[in-house]
N, C-alpha and C. Protein backbone atom coordinates (compact mmCIF):
# COMPACT_ATOMS: atom_id res chain seq x y z
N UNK A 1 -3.07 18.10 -7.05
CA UNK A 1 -3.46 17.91 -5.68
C UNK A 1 -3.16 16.48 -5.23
N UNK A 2 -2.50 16.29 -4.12
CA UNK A 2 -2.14 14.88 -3.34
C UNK A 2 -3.35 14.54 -3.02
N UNK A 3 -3.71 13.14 -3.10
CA UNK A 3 -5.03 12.74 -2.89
C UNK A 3 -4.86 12.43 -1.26
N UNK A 4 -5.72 12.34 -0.24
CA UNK A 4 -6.00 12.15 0.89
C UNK A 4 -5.48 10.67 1.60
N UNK A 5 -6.06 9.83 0.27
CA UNK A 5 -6.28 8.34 0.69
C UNK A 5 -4.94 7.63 -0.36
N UNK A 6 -4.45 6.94 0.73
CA UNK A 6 -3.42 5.76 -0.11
C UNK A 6 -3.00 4.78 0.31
N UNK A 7 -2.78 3.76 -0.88
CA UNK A 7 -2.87 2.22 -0.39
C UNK A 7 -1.50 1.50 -0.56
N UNK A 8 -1.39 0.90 0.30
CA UNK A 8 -0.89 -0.39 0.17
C UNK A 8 -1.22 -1.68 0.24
N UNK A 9 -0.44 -2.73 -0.50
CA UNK A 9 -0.66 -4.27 -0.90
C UNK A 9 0.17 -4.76 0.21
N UNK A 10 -0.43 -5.39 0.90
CA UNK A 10 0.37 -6.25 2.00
C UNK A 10 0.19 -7.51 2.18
N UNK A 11 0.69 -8.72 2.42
CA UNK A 11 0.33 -10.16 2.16
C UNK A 11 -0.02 -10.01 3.98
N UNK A 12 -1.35 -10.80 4.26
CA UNK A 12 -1.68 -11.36 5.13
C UNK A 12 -0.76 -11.29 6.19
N UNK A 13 0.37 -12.01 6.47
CA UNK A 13 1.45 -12.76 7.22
C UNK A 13 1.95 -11.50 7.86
N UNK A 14 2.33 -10.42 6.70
CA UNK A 14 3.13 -9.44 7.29
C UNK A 14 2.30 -8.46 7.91
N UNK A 15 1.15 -8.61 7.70
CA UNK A 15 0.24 -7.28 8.18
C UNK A 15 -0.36 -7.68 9.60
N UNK A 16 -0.47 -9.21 9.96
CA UNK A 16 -0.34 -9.43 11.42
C UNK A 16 0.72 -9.41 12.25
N UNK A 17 1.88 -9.18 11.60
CA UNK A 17 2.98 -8.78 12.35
C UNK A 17 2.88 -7.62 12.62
N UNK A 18 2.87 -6.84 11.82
CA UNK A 18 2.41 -5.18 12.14
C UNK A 18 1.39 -4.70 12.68
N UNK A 19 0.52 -5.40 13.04
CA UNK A 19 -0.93 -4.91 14.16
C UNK A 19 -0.40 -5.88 15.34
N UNK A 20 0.66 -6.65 15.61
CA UNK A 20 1.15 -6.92 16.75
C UNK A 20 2.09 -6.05 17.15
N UNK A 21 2.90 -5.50 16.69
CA UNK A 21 3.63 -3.93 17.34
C UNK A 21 2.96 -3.02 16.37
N UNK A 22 2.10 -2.83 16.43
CA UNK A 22 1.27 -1.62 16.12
C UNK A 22 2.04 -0.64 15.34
N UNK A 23 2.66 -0.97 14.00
CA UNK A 23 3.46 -0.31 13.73
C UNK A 23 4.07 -1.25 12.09
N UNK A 24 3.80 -0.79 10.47
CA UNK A 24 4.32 -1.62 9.54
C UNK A 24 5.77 -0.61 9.47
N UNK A 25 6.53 -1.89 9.84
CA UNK A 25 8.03 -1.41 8.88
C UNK A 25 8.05 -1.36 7.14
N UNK A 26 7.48 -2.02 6.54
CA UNK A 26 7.44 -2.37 5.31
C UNK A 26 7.65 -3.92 4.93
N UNK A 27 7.51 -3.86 3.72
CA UNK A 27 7.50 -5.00 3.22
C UNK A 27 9.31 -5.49 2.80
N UNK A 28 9.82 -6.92 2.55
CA UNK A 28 11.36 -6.66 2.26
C UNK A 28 11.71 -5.89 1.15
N UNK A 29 10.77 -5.66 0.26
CA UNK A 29 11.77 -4.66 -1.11
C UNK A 29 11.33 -3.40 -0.63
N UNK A 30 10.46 -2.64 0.52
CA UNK A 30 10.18 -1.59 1.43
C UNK A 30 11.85 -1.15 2.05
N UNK A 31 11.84 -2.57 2.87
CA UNK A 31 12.94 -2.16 3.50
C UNK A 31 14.25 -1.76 2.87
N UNK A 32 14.62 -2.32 1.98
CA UNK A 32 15.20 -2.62 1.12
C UNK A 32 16.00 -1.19 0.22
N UNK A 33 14.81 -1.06 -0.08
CA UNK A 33 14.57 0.78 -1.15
C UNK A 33 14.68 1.67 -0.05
N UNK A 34 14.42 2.07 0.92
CA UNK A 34 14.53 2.53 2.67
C UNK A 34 13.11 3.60 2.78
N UNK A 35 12.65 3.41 2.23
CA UNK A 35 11.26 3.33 2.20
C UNK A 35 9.63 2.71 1.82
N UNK A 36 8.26 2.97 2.22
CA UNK A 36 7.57 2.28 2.01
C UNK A 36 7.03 2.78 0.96
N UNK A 37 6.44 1.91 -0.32
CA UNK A 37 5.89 2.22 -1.35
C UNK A 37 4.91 2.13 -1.07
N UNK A 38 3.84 2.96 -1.49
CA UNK A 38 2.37 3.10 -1.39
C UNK A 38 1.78 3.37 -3.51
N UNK A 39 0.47 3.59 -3.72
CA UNK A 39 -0.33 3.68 -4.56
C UNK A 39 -1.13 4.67 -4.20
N UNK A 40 -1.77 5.44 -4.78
CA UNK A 40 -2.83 6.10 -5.10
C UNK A 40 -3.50 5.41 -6.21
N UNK A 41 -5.35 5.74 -5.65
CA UNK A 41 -6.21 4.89 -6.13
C UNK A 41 -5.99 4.80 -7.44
N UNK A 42 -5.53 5.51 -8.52
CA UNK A 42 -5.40 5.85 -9.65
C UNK A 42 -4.22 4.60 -10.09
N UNK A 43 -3.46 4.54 -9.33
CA UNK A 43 -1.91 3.29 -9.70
C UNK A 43 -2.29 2.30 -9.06
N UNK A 44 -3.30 1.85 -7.91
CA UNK A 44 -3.07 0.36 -7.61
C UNK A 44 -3.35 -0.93 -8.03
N UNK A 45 -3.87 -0.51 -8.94
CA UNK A 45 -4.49 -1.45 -9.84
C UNK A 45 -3.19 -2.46 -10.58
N UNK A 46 -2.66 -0.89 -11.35
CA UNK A 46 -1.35 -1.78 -11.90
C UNK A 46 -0.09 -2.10 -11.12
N UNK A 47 -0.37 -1.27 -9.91
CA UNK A 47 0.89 -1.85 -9.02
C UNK A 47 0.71 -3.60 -8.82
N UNK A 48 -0.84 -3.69 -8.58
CA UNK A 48 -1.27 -5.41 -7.70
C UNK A 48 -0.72 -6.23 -9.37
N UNK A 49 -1.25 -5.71 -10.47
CA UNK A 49 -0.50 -6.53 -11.78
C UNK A 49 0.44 -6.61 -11.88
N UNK A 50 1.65 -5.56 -11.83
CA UNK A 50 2.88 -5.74 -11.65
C UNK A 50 3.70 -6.58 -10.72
N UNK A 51 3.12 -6.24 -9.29
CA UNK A 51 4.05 -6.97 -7.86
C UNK A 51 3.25 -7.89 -7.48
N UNK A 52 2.40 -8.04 -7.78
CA UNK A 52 1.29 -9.24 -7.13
C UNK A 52 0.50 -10.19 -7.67
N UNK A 53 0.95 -10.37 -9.04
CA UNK A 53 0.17 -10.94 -9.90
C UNK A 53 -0.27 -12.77 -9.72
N UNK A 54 -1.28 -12.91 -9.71
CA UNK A 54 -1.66 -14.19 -8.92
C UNK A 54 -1.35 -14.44 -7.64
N UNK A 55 -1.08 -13.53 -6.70
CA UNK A 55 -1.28 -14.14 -5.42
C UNK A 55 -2.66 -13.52 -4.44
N UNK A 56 -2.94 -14.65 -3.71
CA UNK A 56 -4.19 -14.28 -3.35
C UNK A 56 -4.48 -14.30 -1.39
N UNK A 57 -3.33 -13.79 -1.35
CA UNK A 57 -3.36 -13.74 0.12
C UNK A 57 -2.87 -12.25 0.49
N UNK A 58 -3.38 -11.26 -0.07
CA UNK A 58 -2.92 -9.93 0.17
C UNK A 58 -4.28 -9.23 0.83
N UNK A 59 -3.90 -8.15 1.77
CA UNK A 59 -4.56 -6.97 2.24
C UNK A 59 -4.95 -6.01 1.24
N UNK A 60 -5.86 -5.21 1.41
CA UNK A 60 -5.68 -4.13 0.94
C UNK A 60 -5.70 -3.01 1.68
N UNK A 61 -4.78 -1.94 1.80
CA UNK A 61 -4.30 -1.15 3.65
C UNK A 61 -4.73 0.57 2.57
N UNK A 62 -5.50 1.23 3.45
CA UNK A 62 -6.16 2.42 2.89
C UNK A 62 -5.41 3.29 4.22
N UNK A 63 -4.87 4.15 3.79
CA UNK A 63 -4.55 4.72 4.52
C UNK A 63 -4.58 6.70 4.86
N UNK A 64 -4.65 7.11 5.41
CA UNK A 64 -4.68 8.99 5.69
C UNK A 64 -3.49 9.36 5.53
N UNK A 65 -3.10 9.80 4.05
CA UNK A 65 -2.28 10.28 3.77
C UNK A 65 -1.85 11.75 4.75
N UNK A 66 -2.63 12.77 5.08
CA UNK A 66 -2.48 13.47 6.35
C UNK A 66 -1.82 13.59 7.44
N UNK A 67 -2.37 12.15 7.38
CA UNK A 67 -1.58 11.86 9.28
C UNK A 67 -0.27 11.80 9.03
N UNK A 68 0.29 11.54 8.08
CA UNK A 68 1.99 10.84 7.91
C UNK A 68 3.15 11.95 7.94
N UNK A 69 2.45 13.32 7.85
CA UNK A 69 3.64 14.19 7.93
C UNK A 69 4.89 14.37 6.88
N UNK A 70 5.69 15.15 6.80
CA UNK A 70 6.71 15.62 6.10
C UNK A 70 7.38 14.09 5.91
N UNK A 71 7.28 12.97 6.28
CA UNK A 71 7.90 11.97 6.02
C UNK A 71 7.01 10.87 4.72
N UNK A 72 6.28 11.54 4.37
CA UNK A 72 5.76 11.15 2.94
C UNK A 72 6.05 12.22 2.20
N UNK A 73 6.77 11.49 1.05
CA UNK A 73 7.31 12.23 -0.12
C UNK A 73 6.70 11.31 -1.75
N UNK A 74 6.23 12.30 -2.78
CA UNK A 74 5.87 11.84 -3.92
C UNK A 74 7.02 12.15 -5.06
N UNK A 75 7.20 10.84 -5.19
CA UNK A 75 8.38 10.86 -5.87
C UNK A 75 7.94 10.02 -7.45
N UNK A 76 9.31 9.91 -8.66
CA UNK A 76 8.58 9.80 -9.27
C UNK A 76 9.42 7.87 -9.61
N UNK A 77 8.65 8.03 -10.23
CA UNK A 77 8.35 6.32 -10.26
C UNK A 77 8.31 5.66 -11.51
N UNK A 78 7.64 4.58 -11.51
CA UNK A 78 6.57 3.70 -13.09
C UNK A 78 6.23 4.73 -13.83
N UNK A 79 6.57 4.74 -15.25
CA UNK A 79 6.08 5.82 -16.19
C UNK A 79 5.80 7.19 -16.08
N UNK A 80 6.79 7.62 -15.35
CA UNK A 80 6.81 9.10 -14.58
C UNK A 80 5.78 9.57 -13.92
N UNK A 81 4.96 8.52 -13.21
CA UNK A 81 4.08 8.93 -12.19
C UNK A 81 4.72 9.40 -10.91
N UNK A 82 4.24 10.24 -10.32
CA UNK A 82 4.69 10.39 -9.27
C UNK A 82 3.63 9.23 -7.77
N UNK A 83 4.92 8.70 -7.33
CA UNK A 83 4.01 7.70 -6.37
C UNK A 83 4.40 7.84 -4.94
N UNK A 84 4.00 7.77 -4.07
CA UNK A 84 3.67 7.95 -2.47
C UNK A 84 4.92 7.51 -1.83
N UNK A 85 5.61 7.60 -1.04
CA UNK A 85 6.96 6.53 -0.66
C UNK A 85 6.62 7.31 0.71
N UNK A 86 6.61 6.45 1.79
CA UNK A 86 6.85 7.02 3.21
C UNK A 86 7.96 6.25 3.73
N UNK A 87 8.79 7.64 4.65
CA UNK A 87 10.24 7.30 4.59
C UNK A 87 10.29 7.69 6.33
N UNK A 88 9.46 6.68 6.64
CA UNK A 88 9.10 6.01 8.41
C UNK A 88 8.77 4.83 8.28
N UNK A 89 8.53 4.27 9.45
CA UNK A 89 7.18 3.36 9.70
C UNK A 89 6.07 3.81 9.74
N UNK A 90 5.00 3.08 9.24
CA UNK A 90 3.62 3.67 8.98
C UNK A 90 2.55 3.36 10.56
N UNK A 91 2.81 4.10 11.00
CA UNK A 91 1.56 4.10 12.48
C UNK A 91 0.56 3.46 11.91
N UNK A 92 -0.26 2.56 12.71
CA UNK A 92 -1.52 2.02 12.03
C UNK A 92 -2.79 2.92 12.89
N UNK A 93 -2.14 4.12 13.84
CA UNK A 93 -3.20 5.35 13.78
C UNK A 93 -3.48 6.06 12.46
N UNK A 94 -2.93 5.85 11.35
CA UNK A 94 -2.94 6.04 10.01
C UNK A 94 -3.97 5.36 9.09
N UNK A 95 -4.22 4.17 9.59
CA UNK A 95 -4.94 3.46 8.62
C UNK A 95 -6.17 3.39 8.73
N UNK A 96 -7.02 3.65 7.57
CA UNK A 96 -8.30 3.38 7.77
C UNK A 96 -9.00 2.53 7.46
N UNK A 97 -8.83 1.61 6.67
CA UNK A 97 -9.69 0.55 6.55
C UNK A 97 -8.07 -0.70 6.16
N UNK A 98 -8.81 -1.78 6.34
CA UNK A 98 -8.23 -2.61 5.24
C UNK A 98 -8.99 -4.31 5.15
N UNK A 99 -8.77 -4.13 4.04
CA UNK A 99 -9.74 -5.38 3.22
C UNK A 99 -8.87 -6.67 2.80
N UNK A 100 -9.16 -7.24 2.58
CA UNK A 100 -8.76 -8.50 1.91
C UNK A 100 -8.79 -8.42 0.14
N UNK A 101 -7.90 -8.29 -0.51
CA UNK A 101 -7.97 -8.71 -1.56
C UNK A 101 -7.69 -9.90 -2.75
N UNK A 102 -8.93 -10.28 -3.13
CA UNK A 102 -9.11 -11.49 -3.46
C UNK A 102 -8.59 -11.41 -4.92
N UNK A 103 -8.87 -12.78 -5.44
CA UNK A 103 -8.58 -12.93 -6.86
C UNK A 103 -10.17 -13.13 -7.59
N UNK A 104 -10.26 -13.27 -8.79
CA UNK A 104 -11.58 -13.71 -9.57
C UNK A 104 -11.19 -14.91 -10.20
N UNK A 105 -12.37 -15.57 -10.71
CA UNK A 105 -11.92 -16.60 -11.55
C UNK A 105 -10.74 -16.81 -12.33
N UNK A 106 -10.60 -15.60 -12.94
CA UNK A 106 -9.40 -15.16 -14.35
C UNK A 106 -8.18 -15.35 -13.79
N UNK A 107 -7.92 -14.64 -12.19
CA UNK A 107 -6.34 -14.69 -11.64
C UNK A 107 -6.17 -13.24 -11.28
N UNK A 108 -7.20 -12.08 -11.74
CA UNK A 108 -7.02 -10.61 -11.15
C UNK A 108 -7.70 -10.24 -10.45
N UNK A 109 -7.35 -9.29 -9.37
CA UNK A 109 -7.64 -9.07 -8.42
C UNK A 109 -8.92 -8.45 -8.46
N UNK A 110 -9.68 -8.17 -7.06
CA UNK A 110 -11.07 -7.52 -6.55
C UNK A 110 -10.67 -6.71 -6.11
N UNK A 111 -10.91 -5.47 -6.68
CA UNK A 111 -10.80 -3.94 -6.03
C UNK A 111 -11.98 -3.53 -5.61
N UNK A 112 -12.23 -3.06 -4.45
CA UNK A 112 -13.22 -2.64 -3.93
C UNK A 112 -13.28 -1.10 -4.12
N UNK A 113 -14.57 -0.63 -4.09
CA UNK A 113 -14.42 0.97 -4.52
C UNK A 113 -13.71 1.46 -3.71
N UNK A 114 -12.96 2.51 -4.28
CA UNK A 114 -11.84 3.48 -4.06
C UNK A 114 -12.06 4.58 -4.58
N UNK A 115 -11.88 5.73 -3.56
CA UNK A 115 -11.56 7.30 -3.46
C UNK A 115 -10.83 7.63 -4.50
């Protein structure tokens, strides 16, 4: 079963660009790949270790997998997971929350509970 809820890691900078046209293109290795990578609660953990490791100016973007239509596809990925890729721009009528994610003393991140 596709889970409902899915996230993306977004640095600060770019995610006020995208609530100024109401609308994320992606990030540059988003654009790049010609789609947006997302996580399910189950992978974001090691996605933020992998792509984000020590930086501490990232979002955390929860989003309704639902709303996105035939243009989200689960494809397969990191260790044959299958992971989220939306192959639009992501409407931010899509999004439902998003947080700030911090670092801890150590250098890893604060995940806030997740679905």
């Amino acid at each position: 079963m596709k889970p409902d809820i899915i996230y993306k890691i977004v640095p600060i900078k770019l995610w006020q660009a995208a609530e100024a046209e109401n609308k994320f293109l992606g990030a540059p290795v988003d654009i790049a790949d010609g789609f947006i990578h997302f996580s399910t609660a189950a992978q974001v953990k090691a996605t933020a270790a992998k792509h984000f490791a020590g930086l501490d100016d990232l979002l955390l973007v929860s989003v309704d997998s639902t709303q996105l239509g035939d243009s989200l596809k689960y494809e397969v990925s990191r260790g044959g997971d299958l992971f989220p890729h939306l192959y639009s721009s992501l409407s931010l009528d899509a999004v439902i929350n998003v947080q700030p994610l911090p670092l801890d003393n150590f250098g890893q991140h604060l995940f806030p509970e997740m679905n």
